[in-house]
N, C-alpha and C. Protein backbone atom coordinates (compact mmCIF):
# COMPACT_ATOMS: atom_id res chain seq x y z
N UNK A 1 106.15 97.17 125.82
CA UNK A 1 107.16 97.07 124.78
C UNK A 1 107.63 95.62 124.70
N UNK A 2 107.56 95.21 123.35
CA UNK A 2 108.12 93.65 123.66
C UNK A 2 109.57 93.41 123.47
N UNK A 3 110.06 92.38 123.70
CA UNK A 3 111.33 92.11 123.47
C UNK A 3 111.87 92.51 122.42
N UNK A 4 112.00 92.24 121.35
CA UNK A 4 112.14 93.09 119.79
C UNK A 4 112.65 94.31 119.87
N UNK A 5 111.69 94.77 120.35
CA UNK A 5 112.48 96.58 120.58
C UNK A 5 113.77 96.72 120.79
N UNK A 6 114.36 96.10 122.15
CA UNK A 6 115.61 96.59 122.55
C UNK A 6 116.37 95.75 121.73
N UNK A 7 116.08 94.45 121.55
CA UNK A 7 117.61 93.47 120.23
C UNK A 7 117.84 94.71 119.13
N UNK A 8 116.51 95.16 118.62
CA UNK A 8 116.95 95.98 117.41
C UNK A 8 117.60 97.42 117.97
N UNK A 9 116.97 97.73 118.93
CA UNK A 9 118.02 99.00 118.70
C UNK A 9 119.14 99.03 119.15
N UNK A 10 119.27 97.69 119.63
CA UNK A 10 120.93 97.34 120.20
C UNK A 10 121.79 96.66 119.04
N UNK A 11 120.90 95.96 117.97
CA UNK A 11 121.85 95.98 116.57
C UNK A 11 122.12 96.97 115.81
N UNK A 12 120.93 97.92 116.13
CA UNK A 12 121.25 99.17 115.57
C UNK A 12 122.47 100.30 116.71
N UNK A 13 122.80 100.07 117.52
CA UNK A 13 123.97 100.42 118.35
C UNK A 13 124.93 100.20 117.81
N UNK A 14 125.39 99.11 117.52
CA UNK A 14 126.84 98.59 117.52
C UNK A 14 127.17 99.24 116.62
N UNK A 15 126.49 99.95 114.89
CA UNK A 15 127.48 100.31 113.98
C UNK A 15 127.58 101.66 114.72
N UNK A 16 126.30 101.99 115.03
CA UNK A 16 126.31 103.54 115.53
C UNK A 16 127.23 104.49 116.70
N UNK A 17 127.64 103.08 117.39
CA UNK A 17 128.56 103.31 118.25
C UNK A 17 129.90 103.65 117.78
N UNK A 18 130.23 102.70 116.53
CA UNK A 18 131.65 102.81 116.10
C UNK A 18 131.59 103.85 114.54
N UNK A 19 130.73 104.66 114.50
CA UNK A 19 130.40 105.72 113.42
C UNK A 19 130.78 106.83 114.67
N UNK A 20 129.89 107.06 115.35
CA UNK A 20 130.22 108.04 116.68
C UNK A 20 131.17 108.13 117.07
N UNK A 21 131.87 106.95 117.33
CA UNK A 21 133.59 107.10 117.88
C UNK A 21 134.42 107.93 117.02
N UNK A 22 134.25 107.33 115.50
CA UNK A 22 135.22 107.73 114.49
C UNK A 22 134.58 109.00 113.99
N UNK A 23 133.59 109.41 114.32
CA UNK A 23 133.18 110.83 114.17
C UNK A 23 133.91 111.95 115.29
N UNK A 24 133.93 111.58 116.28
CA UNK A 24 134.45 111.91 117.88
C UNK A 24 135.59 111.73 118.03
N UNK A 25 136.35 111.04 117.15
CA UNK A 25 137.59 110.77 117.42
C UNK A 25 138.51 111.86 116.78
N UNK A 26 138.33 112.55 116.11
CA UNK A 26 138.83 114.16 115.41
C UNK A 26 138.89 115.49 116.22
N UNK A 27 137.56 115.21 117.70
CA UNK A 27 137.58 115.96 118.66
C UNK A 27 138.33 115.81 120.17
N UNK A 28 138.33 114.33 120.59
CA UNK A 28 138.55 113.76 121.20
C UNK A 28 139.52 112.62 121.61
N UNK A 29 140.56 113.63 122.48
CA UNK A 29 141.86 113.06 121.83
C UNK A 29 141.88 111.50 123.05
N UNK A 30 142.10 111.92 124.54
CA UNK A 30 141.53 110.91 125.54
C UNK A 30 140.70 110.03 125.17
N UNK A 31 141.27 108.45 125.03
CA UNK A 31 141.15 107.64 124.63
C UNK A 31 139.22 107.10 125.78
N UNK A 32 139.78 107.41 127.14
CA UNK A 32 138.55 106.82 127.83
C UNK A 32 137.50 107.80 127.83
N UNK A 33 137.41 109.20 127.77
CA UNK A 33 136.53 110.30 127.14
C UNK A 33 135.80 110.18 125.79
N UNK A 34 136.67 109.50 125.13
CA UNK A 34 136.22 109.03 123.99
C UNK A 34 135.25 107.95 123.90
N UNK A 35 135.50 106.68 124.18
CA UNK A 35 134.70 105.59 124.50
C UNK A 35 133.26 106.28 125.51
N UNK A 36 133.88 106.76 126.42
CA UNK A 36 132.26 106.97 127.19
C UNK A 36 131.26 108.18 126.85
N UNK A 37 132.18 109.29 125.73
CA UNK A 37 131.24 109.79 125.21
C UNK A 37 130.21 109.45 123.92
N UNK A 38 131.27 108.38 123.36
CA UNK A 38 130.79 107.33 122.31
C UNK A 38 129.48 106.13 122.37
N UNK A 39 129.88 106.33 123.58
CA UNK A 39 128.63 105.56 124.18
C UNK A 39 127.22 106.07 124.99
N UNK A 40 127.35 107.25 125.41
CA UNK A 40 126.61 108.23 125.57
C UNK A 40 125.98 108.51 124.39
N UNK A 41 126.47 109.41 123.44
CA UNK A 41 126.07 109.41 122.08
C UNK A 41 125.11 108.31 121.43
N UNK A 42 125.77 107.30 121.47
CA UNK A 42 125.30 105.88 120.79
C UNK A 42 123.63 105.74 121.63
N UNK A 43 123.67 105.83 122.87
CA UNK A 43 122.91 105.56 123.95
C UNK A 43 121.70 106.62 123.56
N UNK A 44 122.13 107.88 123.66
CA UNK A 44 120.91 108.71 122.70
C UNK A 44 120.33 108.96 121.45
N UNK A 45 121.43 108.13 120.26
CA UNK A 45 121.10 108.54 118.85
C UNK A 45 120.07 106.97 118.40
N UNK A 46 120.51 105.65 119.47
CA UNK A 46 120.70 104.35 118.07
C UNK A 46 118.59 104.45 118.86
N UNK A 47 117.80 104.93 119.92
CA UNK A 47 116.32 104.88 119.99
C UNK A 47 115.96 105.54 118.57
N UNK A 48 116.43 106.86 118.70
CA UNK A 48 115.95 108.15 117.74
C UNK A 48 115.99 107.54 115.81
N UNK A 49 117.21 106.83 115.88
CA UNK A 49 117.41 106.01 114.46
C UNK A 49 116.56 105.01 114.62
N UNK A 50 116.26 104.06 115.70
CA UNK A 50 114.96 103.56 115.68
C UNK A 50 113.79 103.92 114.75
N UNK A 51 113.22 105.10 115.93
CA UNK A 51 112.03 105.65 115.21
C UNK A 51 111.97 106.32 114.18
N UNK A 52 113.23 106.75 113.42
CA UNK A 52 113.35 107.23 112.18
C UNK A 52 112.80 105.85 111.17
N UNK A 53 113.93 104.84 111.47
CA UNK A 53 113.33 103.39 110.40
C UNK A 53 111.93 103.26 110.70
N UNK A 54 111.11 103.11 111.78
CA UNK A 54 109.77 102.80 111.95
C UNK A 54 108.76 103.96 111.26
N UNK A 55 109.46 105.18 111.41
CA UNK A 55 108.54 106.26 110.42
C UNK A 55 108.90 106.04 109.23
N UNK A 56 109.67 106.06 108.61
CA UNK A 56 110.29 105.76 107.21
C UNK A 56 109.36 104.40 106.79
N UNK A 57 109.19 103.54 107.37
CA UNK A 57 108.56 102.29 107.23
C UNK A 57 107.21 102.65 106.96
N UNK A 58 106.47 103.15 107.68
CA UNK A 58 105.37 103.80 107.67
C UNK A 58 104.58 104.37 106.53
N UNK A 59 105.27 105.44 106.65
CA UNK A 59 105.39 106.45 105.71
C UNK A 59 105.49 105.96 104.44
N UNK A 60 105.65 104.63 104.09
CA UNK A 60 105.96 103.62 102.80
C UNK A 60 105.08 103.19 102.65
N UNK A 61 104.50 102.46 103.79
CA UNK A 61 103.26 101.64 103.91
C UNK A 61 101.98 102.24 103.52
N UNK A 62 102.04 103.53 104.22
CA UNK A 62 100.35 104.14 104.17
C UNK A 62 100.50 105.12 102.55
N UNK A 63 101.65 104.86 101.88
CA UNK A 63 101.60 105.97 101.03
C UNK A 63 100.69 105.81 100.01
N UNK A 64 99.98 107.20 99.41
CA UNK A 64 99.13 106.44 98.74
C UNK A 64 98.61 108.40 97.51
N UNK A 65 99.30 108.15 96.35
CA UNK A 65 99.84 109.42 95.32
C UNK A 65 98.37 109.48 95.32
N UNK A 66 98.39 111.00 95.15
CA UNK A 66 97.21 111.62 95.06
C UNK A 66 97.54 113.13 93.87
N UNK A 67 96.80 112.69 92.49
CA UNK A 67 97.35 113.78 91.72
C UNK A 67 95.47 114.65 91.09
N UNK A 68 96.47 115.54 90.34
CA UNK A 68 94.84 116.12 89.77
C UNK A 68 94.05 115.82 88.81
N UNK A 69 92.76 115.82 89.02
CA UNK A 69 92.04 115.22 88.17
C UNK A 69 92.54 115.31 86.62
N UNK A 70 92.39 114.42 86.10
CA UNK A 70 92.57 114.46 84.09
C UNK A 70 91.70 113.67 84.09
N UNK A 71 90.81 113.83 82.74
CA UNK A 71 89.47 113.13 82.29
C UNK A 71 90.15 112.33 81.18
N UNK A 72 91.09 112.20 80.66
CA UNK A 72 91.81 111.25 80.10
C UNK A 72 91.98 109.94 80.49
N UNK A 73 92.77 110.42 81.99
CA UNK A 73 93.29 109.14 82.83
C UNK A 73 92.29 108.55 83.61
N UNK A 74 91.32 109.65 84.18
CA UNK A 74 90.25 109.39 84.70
C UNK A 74 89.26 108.17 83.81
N UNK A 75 88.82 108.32 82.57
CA UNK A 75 88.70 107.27 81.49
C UNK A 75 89.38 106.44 81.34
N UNK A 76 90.60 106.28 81.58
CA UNK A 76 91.32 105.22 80.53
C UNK A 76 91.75 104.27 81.92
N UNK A 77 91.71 104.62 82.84
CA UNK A 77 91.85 103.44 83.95
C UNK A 77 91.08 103.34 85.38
N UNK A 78 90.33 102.67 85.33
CA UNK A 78 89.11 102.95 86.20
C UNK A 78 89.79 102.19 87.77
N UNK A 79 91.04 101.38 87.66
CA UNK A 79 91.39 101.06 89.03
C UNK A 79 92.14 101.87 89.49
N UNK A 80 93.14 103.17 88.91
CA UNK A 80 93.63 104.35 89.51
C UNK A 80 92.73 105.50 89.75
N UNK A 81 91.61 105.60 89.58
CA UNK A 81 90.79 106.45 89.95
C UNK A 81 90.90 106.93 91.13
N UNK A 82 91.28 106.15 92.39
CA UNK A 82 91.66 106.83 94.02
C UNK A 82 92.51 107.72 93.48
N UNK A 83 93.60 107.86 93.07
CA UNK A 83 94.59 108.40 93.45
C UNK A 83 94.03 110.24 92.71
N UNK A 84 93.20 110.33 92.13
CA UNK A 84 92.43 112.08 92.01
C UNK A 84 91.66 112.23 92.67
N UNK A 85 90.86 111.31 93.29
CA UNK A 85 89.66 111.67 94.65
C UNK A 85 89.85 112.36 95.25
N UNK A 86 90.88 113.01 95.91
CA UNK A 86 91.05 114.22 96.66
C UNK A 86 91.16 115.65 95.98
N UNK A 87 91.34 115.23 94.42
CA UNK A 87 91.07 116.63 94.30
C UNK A 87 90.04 117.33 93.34
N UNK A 88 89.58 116.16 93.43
CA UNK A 88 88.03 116.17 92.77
C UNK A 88 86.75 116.83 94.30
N UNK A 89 87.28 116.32 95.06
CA UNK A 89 86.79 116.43 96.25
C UNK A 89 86.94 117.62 96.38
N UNK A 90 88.17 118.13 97.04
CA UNK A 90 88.54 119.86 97.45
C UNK A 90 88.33 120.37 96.20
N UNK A 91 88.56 120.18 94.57
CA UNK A 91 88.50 121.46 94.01
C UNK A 91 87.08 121.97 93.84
N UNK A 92 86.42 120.75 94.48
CA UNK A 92 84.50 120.92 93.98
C UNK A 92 84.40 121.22 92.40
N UNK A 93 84.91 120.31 91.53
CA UNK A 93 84.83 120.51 90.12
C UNK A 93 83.53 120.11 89.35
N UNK A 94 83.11 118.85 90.38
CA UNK A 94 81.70 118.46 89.98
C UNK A 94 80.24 119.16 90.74
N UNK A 95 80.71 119.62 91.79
CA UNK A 95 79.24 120.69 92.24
C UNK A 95 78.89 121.70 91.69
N UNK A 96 77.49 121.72 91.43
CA UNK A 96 76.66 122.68 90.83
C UNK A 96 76.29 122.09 89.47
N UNK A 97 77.08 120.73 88.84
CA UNK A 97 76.61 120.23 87.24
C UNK A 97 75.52 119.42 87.80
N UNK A 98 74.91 119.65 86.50
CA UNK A 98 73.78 118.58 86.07
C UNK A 98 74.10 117.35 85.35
N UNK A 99 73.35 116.28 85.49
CA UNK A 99 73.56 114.85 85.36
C UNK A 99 74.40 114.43 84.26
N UNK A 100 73.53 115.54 82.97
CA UNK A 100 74.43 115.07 81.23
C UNK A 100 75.76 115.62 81.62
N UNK A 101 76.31 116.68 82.30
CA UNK A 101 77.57 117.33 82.36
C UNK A 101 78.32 116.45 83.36
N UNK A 102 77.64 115.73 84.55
CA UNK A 102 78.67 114.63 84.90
C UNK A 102 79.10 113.85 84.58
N UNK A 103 78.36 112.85 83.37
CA UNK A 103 78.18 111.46 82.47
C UNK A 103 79.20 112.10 81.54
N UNK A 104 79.75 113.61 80.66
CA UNK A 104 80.18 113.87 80.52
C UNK A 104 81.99 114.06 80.23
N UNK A 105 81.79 114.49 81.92
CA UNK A 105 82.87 114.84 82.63
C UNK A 105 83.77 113.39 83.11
N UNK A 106 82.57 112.23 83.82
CA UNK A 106 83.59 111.53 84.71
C UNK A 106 82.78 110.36 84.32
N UNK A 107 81.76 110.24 83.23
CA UNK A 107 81.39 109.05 83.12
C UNK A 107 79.83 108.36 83.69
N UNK A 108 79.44 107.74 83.22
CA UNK A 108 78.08 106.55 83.90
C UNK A 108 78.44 106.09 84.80
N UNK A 109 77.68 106.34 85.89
CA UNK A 109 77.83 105.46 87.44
C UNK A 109 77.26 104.23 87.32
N UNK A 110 77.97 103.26 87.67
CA UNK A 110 77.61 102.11 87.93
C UNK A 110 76.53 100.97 88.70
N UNK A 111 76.69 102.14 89.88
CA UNK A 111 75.98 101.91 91.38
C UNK A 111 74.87 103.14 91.62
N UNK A 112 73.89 103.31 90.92
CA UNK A 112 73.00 104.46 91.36
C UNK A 112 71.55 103.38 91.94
N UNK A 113 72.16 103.92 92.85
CA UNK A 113 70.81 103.43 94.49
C UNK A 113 69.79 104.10 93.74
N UNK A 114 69.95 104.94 93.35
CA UNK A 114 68.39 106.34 92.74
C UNK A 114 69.20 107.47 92.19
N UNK A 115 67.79 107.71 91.95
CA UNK A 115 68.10 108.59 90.97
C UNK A 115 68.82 110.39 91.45
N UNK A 116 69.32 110.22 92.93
CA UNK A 116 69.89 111.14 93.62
C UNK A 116 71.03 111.16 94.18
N UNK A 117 71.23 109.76 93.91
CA UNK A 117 72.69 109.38 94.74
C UNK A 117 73.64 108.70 93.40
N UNK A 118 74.63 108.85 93.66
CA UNK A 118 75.66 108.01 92.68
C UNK A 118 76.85 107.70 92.74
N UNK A 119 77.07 106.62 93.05
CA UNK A 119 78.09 105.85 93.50
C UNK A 119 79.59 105.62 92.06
N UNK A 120 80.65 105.91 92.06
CA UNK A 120 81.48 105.55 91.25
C UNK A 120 82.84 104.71 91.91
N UNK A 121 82.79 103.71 91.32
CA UNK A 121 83.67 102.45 91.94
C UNK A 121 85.31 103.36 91.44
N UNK A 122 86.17 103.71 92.25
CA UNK A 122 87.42 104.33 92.36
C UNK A 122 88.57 103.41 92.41
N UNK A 123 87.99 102.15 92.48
CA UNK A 123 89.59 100.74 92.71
C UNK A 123 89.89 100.50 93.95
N UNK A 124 90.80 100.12 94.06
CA UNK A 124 91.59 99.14 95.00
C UNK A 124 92.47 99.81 95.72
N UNK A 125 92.87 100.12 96.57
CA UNK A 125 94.71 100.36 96.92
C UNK A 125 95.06 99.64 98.04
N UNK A 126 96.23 99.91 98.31
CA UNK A 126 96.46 99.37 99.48
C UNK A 126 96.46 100.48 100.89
N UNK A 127 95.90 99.86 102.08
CA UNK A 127 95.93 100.18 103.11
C UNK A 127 96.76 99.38 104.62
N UNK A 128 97.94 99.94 104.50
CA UNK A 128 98.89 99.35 105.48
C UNK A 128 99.22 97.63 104.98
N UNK A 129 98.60 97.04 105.93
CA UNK A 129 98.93 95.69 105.75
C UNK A 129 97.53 94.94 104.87
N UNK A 130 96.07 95.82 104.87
CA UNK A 130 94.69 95.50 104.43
C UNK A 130 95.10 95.98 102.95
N UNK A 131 93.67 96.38 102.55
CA UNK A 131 93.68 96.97 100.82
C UNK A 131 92.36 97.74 102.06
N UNK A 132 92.27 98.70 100.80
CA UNK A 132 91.37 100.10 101.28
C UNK A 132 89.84 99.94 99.64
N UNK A 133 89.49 99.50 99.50
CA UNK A 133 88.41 100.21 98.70
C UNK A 133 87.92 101.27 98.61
N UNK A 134 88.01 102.10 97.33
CA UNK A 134 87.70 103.62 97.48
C UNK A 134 86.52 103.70 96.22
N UNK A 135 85.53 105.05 96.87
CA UNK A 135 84.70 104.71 96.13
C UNK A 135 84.10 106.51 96.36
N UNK A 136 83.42 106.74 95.27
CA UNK A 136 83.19 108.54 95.38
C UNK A 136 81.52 108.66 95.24
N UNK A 137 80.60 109.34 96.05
CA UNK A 137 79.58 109.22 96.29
C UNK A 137 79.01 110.79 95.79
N UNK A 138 78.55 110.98 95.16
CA UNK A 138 77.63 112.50 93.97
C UNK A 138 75.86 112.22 94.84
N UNK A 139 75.82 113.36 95.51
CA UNK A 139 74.55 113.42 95.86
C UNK A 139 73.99 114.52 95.17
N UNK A 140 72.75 114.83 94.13
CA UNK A 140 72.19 115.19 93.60
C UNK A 140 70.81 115.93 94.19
N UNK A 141 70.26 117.34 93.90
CA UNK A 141 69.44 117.70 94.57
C UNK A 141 68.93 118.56 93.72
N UNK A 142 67.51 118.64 92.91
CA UNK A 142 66.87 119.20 91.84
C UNK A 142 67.84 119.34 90.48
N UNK A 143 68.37 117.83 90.66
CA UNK A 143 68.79 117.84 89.42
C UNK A 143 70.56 118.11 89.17
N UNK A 144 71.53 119.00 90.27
CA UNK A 144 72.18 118.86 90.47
C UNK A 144 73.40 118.86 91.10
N UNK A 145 74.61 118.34 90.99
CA UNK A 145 75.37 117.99 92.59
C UNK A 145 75.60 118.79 93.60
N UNK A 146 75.19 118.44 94.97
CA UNK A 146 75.02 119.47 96.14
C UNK A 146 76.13 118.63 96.74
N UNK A 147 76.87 117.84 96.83
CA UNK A 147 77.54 116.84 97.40
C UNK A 147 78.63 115.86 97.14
N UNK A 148 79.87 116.04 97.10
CA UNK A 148 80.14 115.30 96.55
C UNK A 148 81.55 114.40 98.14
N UNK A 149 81.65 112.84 98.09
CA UNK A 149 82.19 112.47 99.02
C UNK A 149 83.00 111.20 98.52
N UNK A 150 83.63 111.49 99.04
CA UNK A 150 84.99 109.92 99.11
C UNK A 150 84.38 108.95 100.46
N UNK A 151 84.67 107.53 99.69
CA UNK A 151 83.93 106.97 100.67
C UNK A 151 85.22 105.23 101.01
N UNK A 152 86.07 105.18 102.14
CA UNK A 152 86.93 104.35 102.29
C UNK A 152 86.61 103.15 102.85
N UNK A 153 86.60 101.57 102.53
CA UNK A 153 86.43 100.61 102.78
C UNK A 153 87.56 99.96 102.73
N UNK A 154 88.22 99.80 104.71
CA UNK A 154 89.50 99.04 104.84
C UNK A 154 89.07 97.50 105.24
N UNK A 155 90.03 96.83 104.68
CA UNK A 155 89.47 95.11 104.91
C UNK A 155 90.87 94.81 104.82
């Protein structure tokens, strides 16, 4: 643990200490009962408010909206495309079509290695402090999709 840790949760003490008191102080009429349960309190809540800000922080950082496919939006902006990959993925909307019904549905692939695989460039997002490249991979088998995969590139 480096130094950091304890300054902050000891700046994070001091209000917490005197929130606790004046919370405690409605129960607690003994002035020195008061202080040392105030500080007890303080002593167990200001780590726990810690790791609340560091999850909260988190939880900001890695967030990343994930809604349902529309072939509208899906068309009309090709760098939000991550954010339906997951449910293009689980609803399996594209397995079992054939090639004209994908070109269709979600468009000309860009990146086809062959004529079995097909790569669709999904954009950018961010990943923590990196960016994440997302990208959706249609594997094809007599013609049509047996496969379909999200494919993440963090840098």
């Amino acid at each position: 643990m480096s130094i950091e840790v304890p300054i902050i949760i000891l700046i994070i003490a001091i209000p917490t200490y005197f929130i606790v008191k004046w919370l405690l102080k409605r129960f607690i009429v003994d002035i020195k009962t008061l202080k040392i349960t105030s500080i007890v309190g303080t002593a167990i809540l200001a780590p726990f408010i810690y790791i609340g800000f560091i999850l909260i922080f988190m939880s900001y950082l890695f967030y990343q909206p994930q809604y349902e496919f529309n072939k509208n939006k899906w068309m009309a902006s090709k760098h939000l495309r991550h954010e339906m990959r997951d449910d293009i993925v689980e609803s399996r909307i594209l397995n079992g079509k054939n090639k004209s019904e994908i070109v269709e549905l979600i468009g000309e692939s860009k990146n086809n290695d062959s004529l079995d695989i097909w790569v669709y460039d999904l954009g950018m997002s961010s990943a923590g402090f990196g960016w994440q490249f997302n990208s959706l991979e249609l594997s094809f088998e007599n013609g049509q999709v047996m496969n379909v995969k999200k494919t993440e590139i963090v840098h």
